[in-house]
PDB file of N, CA and C in Angstrom:
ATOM      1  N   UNK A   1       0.822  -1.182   0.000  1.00  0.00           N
ATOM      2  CA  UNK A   1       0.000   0.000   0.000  1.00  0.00           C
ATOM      3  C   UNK A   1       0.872   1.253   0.000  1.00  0.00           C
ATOM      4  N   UNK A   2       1.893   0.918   0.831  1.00  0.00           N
ATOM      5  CA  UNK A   2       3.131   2.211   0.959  1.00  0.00           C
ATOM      6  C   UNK A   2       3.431   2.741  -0.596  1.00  0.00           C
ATOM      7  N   UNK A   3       3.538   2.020  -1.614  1.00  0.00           N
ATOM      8  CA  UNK A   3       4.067   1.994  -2.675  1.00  0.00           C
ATOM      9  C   UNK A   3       3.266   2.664  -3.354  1.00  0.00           C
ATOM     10  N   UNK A   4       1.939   2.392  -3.226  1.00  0.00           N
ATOM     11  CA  UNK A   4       0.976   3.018  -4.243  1.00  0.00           C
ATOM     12  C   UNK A   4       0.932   4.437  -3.718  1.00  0.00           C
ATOM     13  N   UNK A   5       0.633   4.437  -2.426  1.00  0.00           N
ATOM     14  CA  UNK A   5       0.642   5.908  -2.210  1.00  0.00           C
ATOM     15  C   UNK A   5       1.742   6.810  -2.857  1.00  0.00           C
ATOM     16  N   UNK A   6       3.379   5.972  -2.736  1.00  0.00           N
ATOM     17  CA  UNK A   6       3.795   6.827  -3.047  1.00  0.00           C
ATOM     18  C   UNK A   6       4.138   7.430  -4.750  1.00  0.00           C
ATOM     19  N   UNK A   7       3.760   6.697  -5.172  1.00  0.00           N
ATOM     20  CA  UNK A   7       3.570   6.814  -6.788  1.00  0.00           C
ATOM     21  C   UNK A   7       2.008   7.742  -6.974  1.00  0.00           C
ATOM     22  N   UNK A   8       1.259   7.815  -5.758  1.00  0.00           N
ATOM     23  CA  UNK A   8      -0.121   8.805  -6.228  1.00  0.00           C
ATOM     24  C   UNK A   8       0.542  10.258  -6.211  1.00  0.00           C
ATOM     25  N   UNK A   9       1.573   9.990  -5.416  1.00  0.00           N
ATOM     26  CA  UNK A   9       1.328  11.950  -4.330  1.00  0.00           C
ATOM     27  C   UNK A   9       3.497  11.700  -5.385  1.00  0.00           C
ATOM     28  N   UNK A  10       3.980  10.742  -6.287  1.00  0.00           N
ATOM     29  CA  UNK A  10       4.846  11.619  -6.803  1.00  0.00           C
ATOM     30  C   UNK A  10       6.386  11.689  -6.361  1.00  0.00           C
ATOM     31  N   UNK A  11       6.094  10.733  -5.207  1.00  0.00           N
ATOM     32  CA  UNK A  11       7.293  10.534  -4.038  1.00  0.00           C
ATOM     33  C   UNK A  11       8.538   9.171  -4.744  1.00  0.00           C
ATOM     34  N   UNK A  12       9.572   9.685  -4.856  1.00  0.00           N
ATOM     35  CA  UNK A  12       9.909   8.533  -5.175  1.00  0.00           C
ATOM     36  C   UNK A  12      10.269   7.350  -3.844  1.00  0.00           C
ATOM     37  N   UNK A  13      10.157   5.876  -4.502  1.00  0.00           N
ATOM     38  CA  UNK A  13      10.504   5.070  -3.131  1.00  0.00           C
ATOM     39  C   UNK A  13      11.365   5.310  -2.016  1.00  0.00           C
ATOM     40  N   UNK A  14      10.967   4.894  -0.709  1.00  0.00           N
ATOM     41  CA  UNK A  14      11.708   5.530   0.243  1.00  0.00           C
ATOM     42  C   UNK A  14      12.928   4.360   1.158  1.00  0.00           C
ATOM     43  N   UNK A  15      12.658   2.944   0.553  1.00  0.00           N
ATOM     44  CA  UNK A  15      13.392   2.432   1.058  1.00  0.00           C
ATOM     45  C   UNK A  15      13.608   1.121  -0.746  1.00  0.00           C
ATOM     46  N   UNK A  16      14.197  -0.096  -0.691  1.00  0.00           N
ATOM     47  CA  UNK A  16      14.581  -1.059  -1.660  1.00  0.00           C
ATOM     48  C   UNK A  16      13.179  -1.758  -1.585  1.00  0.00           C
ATOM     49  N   UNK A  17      12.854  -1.912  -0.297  1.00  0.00           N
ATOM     50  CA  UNK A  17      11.472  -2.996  -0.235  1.00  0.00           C
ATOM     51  C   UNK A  17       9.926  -2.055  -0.986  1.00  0.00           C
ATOM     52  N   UNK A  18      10.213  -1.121  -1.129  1.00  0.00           N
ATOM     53  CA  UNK A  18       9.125   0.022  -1.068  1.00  0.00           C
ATOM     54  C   UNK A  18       9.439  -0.285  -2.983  1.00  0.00           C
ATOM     55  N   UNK A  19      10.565   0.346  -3.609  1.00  0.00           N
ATOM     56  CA  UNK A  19      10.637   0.177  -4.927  1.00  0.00           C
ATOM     57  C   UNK A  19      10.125  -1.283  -5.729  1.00  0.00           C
ATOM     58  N   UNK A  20      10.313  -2.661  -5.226  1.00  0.00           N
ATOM     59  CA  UNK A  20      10.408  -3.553  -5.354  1.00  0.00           C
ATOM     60  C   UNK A  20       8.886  -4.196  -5.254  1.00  0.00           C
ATOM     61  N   UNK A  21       7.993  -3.250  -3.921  1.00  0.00           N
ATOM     62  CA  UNK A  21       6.498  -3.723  -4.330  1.00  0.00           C
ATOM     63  C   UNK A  21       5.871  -3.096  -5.561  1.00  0.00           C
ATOM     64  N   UNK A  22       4.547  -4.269  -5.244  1.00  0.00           N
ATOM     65  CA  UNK A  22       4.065  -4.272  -6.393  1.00  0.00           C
ATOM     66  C   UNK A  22       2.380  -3.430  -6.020  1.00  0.00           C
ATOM     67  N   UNK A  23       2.524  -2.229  -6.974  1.00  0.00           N
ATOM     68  CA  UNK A  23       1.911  -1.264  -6.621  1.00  0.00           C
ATOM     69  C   UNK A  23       0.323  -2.198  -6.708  1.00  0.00           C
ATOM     70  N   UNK A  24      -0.721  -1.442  -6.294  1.00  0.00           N
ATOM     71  CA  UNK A  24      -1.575  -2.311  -5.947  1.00  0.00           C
ATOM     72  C   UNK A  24      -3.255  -1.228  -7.075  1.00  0.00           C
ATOM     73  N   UNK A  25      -2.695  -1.111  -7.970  1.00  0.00           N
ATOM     74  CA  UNK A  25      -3.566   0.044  -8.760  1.00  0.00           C
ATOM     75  C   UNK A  25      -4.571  -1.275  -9.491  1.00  0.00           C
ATOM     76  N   UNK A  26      -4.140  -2.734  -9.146  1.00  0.00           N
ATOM     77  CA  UNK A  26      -5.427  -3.703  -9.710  1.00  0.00           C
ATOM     78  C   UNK A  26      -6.495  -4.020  -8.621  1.00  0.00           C
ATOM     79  N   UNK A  27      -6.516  -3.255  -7.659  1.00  0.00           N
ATOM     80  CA  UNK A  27      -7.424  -3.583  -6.074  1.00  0.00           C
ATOM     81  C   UNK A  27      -8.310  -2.567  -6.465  1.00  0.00           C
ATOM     82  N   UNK A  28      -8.526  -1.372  -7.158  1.00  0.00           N
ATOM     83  CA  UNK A  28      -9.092  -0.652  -7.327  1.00  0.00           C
ATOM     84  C   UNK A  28      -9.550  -0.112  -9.036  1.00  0.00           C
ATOM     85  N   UNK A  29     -11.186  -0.002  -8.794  1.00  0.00           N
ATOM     86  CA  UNK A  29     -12.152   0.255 -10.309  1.00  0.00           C
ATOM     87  C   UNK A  29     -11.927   1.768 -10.218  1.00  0.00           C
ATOM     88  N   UNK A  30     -12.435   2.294 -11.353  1.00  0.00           N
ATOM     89  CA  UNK A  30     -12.886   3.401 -11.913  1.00  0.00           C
ATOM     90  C   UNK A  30     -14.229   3.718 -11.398  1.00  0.00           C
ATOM     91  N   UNK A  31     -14.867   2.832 -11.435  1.00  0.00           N
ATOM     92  CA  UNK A  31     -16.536   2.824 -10.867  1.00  0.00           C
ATOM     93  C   UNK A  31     -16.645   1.715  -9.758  1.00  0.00           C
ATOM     94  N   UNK A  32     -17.144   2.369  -8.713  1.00  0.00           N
ATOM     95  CA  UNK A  32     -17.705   1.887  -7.385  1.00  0.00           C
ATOM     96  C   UNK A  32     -18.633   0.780  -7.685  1.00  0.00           C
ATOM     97  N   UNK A  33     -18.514  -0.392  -6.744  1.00  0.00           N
ATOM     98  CA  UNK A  33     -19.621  -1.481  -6.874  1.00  0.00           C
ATOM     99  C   UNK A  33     -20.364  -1.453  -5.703  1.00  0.00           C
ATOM    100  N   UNK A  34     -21.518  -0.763  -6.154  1.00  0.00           N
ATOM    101  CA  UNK A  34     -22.499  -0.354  -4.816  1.00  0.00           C
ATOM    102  C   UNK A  34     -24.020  -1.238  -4.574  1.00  0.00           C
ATOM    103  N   UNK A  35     -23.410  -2.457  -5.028  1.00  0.00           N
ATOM    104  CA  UNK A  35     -25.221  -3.536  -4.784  1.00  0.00           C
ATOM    105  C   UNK A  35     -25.145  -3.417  -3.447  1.00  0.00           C
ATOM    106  N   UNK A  36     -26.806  -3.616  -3.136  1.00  0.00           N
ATOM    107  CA  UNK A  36     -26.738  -3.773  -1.814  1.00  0.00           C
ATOM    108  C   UNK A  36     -26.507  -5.181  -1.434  1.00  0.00           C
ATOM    109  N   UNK A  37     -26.317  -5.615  -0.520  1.00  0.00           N
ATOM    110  CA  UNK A  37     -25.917  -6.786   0.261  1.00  0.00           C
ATOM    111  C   UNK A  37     -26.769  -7.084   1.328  1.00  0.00           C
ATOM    112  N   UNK A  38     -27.068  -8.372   1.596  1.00  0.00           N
ATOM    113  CA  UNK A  38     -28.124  -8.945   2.432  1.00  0.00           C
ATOM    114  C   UNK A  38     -27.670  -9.448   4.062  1.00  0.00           C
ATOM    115  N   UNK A  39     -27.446  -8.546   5.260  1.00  0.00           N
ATOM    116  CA  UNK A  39     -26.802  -8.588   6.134  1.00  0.00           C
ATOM    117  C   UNK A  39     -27.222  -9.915   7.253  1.00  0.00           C
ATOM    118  N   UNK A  40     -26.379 -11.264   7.231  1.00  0.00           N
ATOM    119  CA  UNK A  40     -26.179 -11.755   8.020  1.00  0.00           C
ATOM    120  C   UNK A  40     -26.237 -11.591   9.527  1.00  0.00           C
ATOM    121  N   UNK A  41     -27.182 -12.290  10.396  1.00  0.00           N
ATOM    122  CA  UNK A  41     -27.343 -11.966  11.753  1.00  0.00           C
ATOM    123  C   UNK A  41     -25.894 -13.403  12.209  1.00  0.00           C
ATOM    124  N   UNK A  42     -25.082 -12.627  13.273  1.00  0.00           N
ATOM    125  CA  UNK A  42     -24.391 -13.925  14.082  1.00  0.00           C
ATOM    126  C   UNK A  42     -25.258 -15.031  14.131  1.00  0.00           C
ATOM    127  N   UNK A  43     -24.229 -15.701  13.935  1.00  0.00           N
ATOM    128  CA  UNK A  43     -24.507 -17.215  14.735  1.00  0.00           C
ATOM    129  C   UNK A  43     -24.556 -16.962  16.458  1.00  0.00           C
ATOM    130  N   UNK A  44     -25.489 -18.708  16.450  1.00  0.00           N
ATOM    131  CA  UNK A  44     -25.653 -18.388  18.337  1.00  0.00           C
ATOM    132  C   UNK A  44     -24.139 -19.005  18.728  1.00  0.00           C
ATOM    133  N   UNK A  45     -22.865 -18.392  18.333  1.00  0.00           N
ATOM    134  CA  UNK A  45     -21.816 -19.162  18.673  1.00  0.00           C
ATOM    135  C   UNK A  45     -21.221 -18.868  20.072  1.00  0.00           C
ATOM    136  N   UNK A  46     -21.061 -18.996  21.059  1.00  0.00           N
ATOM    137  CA  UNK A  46     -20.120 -18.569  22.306  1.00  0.00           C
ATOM    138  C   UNK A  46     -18.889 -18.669  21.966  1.00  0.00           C
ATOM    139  N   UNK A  47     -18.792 -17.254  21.561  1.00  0.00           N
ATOM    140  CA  UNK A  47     -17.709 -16.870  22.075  1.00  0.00           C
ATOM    141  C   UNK A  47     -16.398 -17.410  22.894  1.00  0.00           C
ATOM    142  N   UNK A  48     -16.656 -18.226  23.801  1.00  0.00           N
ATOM    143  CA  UNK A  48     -16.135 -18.227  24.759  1.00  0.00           C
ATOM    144  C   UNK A  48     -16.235 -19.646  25.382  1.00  0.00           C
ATOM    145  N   UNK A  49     -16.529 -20.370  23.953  1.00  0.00           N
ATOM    146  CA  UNK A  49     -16.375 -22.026  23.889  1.00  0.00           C
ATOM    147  C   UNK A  49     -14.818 -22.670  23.811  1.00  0.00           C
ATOM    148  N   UNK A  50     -14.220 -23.555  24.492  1.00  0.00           N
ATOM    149  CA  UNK A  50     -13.116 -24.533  23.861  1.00  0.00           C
ATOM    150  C   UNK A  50     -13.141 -25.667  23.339  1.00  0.00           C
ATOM    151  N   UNK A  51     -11.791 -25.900  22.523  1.00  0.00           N
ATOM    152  CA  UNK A  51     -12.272 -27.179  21.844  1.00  0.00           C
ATOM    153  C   UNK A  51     -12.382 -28.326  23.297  1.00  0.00           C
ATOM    154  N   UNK A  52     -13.104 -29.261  22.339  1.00  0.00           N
ATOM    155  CA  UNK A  52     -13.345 -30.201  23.425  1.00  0.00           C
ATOM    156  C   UNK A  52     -12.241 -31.583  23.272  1.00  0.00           C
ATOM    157  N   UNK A  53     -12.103 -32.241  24.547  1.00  0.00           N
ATOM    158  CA  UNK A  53     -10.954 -33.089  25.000  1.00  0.00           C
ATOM    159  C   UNK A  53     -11.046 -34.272  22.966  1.00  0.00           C
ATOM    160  N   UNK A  54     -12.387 -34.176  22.523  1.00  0.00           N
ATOM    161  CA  UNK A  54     -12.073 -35.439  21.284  1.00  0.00           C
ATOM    162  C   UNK A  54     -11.489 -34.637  20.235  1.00  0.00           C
ATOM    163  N   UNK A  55     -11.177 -33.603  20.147  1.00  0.00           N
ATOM    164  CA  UNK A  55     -10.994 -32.537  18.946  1.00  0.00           C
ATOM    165  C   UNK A  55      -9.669 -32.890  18.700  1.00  0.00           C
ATOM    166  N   UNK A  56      -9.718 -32.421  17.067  1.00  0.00           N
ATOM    167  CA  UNK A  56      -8.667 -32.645  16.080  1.00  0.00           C
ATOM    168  C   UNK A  56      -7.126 -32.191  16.879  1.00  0.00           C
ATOM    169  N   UNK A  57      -6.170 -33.055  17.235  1.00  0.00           N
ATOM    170  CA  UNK A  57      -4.907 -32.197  17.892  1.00  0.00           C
ATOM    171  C   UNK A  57      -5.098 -31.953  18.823  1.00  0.00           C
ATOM    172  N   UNK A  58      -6.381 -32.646  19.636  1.00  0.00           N
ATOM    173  CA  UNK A  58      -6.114 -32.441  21.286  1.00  0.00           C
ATOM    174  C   UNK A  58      -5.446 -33.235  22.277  1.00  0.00           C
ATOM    175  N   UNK A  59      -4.319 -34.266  21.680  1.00  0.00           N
ATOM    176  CA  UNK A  59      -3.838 -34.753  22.425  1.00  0.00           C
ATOM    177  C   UNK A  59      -3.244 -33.999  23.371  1.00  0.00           C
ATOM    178  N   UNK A  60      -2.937 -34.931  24.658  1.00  0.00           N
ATOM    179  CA  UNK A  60      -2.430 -34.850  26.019  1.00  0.00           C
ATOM    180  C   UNK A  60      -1.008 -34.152  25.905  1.00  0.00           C
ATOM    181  N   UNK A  61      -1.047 -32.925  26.217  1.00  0.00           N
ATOM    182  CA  UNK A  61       0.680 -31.921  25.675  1.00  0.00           C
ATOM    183  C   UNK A  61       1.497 -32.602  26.980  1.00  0.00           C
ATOM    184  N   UNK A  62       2.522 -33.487  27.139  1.00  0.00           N
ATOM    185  CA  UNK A  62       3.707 -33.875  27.951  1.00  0.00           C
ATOM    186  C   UNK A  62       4.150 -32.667  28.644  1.00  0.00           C
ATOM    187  N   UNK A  63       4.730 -32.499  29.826  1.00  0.00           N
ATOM    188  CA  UNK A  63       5.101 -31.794  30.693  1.00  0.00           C
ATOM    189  C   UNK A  63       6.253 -31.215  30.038  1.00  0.00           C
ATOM    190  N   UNK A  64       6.938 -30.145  30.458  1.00  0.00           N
ATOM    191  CA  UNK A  64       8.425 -29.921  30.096  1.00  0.00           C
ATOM    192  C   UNK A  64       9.158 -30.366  30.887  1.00  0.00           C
ATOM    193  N   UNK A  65      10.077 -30.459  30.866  1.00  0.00           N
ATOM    194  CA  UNK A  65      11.405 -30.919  32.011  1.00  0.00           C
ATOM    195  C   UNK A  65      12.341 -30.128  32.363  1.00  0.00           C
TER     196      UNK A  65
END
């Protein structure tokens, strides 16, 4: 993003990594895409669930020594 800015406002690159990106002028139209969109209510998920003891990679972590 650093890069594009600085090619808007004229600046030349300010560091090797800055010259070397790749400006990002294909992320952005000429014309705005303004459909509306149909807004999703949350899931009833908690927040504040853990995985449970059968879950993928829940084996028993060994002590350190």
């Amino acid at each position: 993003m650093l890069r594009t800015m600085e090619l808007l406002v004229g600046l030349p690159p300010m560091t090797q990594f800055d010259a070397a990106a790749m400006p990002m002028f294909d992320a952005f139209t000429p014309h705005p895409d303004t459909p509306p969109y149909t807004v999703q209510k949350p899931s009833d998920t908690v927040l504040t669930a853990v995985n449970g003891a059968n879950a993928p990679m829940a084996a028993p972590q060994r002590p350190r020594t």
